[in-house]
N, C-alpha and C. Protein backbone atom coordinates (compact mmCIF):
# COMPACT_ATOMS: atom_id res chain seq x y z
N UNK A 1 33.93 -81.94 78.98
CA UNK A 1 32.64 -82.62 78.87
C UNK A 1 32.89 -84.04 78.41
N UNK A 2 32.28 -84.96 79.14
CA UNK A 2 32.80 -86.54 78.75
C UNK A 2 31.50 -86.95 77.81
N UNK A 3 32.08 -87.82 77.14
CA UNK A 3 30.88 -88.26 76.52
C UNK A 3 29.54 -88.73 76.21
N UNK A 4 28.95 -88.48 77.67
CA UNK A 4 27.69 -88.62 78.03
C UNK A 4 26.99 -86.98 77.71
N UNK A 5 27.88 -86.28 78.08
CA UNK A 5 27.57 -85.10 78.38
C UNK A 5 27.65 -84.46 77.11
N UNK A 6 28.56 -84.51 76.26
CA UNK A 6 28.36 -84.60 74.44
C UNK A 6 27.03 -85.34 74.01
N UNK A 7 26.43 -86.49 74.08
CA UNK A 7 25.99 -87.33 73.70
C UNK A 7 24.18 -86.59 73.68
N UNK A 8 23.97 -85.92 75.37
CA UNK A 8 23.38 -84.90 76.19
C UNK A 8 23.11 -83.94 74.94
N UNK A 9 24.37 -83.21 74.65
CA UNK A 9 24.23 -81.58 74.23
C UNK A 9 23.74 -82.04 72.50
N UNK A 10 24.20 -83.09 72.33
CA UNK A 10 24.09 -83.34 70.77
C UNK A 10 22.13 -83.85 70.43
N UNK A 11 21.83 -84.34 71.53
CA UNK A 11 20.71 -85.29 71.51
C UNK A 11 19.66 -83.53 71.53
N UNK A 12 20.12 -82.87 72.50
CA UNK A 12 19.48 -81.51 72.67
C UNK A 12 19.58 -80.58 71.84
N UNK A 13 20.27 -80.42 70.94
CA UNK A 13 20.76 -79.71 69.67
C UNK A 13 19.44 -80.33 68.59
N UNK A 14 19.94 -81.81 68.33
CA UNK A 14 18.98 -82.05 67.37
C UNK A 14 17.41 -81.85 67.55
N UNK A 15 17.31 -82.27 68.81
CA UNK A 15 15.53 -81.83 69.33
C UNK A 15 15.08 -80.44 69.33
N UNK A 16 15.98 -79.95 69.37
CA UNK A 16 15.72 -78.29 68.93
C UNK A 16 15.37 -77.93 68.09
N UNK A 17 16.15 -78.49 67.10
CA UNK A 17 16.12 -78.38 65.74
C UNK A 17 14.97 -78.91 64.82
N UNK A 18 14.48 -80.08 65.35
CA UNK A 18 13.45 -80.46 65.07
C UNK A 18 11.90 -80.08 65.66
N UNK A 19 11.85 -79.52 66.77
CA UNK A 19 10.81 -79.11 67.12
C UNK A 19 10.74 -77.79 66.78
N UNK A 20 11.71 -77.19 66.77
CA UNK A 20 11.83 -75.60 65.97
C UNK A 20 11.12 -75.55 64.46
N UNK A 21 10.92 -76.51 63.66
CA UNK A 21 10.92 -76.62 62.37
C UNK A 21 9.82 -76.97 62.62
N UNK A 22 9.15 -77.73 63.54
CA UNK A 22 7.72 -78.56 63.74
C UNK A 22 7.04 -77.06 63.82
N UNK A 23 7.43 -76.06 65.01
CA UNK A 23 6.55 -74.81 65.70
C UNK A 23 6.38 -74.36 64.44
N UNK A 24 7.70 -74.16 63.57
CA UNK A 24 7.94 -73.12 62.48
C UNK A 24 6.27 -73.54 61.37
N UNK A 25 6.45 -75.14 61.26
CA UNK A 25 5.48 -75.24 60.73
C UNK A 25 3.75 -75.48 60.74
N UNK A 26 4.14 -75.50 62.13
CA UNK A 26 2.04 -75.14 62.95
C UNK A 26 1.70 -73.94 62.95
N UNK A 27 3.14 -73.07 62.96
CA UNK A 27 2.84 -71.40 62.97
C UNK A 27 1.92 -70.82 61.40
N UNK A 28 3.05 -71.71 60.35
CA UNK A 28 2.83 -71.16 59.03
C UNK A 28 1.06 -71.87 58.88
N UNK A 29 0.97 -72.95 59.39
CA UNK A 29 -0.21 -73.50 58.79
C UNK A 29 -1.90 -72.81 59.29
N UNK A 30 -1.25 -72.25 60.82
CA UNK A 30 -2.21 -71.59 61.37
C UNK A 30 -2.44 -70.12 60.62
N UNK A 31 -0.90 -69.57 60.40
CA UNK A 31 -1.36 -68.26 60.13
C UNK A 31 -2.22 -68.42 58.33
N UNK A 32 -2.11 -69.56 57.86
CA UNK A 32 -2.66 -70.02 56.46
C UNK A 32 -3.95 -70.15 56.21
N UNK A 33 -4.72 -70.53 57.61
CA UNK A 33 -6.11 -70.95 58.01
C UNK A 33 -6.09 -72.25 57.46
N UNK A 34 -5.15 -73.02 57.38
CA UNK A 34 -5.35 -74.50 57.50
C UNK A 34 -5.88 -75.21 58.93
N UNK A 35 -4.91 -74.71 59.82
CA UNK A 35 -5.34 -75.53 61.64
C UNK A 35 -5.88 -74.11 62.30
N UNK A 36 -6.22 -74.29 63.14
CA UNK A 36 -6.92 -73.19 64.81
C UNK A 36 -5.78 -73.78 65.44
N UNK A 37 -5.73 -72.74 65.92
CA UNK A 37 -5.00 -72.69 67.00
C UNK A 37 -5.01 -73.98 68.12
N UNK A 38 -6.21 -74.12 68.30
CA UNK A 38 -6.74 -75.39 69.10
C UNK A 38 -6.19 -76.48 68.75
N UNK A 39 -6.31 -76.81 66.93
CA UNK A 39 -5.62 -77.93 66.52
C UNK A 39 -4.41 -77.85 66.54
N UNK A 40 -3.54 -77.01 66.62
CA UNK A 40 -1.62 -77.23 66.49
C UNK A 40 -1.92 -77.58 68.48
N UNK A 41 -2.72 -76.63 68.85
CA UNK A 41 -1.77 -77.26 70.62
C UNK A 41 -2.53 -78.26 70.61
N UNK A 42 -3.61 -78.77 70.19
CA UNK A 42 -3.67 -80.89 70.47
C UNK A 42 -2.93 -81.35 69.69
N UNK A 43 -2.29 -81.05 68.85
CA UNK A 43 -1.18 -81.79 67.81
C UNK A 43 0.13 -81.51 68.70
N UNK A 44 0.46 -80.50 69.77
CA UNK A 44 1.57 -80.53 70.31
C UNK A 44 1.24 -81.51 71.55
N UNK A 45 0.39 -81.45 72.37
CA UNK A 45 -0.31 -81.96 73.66
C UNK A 45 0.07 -83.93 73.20
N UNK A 46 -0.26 -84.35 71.94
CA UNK A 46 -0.25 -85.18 71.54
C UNK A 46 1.35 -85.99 71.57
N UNK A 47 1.76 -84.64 71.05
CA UNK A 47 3.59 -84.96 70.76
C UNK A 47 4.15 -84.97 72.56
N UNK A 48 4.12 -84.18 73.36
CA UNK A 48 4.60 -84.33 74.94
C UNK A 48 3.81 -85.47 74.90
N UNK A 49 2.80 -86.01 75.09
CA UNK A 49 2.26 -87.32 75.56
C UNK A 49 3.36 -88.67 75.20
N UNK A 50 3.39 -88.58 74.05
CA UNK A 50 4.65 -89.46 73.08
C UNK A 50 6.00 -89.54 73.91
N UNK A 51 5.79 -88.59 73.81
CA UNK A 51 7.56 -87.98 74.45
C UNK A 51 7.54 -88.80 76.24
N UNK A 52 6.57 -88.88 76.54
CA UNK A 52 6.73 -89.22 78.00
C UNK A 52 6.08 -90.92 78.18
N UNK A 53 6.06 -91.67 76.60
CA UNK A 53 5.32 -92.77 76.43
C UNK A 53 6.80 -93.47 77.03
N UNK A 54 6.43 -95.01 77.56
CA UNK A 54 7.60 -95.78 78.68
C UNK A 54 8.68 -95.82 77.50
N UNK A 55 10.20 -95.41 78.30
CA UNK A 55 11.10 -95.60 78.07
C UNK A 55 11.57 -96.59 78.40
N UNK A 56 12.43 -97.71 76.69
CA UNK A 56 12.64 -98.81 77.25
C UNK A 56 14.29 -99.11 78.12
N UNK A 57 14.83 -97.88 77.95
CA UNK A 57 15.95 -97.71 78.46
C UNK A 57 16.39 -96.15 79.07
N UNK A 58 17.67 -96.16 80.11
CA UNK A 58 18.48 -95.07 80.10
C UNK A 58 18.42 -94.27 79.11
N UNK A 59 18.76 -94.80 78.15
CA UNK A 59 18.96 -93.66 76.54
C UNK A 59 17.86 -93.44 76.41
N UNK A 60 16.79 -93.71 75.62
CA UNK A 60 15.68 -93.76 75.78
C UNK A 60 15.07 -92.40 76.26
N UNK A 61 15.27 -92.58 77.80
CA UNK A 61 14.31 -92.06 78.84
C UNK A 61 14.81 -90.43 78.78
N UNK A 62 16.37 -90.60 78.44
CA UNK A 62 17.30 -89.50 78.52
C UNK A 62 16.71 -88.47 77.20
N UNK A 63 16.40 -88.96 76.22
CA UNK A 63 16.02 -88.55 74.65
C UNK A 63 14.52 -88.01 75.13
N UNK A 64 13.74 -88.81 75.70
CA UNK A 64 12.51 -88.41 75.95
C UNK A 64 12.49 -87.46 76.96
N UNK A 65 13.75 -87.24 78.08
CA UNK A 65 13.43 -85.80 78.93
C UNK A 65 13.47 -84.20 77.84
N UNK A 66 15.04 -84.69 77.26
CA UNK A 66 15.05 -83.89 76.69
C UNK A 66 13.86 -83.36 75.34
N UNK A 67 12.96 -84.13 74.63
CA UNK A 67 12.30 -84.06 74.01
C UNK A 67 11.47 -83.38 74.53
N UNK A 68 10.88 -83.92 75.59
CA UNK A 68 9.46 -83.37 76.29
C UNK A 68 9.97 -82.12 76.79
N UNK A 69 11.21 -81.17 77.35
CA UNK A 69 11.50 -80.35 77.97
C UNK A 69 11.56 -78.85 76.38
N UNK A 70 12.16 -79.50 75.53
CA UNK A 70 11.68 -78.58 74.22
C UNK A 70 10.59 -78.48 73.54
N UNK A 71 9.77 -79.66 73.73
CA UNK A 71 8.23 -79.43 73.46
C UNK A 71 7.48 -78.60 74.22
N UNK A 72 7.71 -78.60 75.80
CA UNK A 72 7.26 -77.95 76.89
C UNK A 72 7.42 -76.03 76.21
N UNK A 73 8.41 -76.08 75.44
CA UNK A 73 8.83 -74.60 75.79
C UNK A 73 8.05 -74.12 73.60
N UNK A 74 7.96 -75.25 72.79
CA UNK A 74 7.42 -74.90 71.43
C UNK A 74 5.82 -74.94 71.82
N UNK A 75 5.95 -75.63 72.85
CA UNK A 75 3.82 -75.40 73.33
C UNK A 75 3.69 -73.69 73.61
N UNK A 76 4.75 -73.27 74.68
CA UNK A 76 4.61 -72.10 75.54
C UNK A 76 4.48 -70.93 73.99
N UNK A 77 5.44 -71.25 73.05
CA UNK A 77 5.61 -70.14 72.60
C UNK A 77 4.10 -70.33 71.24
N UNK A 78 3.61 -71.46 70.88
CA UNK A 78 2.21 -71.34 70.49
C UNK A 78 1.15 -71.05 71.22
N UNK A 79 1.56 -71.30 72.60
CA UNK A 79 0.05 -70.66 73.23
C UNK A 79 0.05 -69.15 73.49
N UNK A 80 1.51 -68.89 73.28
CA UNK A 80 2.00 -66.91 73.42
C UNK A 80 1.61 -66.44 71.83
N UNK A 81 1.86 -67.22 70.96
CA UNK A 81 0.93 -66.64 69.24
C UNK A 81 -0.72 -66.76 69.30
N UNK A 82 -0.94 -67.73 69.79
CA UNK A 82 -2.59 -67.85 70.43
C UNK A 82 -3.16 -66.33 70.99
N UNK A 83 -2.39 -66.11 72.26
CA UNK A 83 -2.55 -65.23 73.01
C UNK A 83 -2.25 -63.57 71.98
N UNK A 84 -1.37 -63.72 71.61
CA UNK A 84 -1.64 -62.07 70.33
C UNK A 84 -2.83 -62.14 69.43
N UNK A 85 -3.27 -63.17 68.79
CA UNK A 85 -4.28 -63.26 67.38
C UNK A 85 -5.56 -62.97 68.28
């Protein structure tokens, strides 16, 4: 793997990690009766919007696929906790 492709897996590691901790914490706040359900997915809807705001570069654009492609999948799994409650 050359160093783009490190650069790739590392950039995707950390966005994981961070949107994992984001879900972790819309989950706890919903199941708290702080947000509805409604409010964590416009607070996620909000975050993909971001994520796909103009990239001013290659890097950039590269950070924002990968961003928006793990947001895509922390939306799926709040609208699947939606869907049990």
């Amino acid at each position: 793997m050359g160093r783009s492709g490190a650069w790739t897996k590392s950039r995707g590691g950390i966005a994981t990690a961070a949107l994992t901790l984001q879900s972790v914490l819309l989950q706890a706040l919903v199941a708290k009766g702080a947000l509805s359900h409604g409010e964590v997915l416009e607070i996620t809807d909000k975050c993909l919007a971001a994520a796909r705001s103009d990239p001013r570069d290659d890097d950039e654009a590269e950070v924002a696929e990968v961003t928006f492609a793990r947001l895509e999948h922390v939306r799926g799994g709040l609208v699947g906790m939606a869907d049990r409650a």
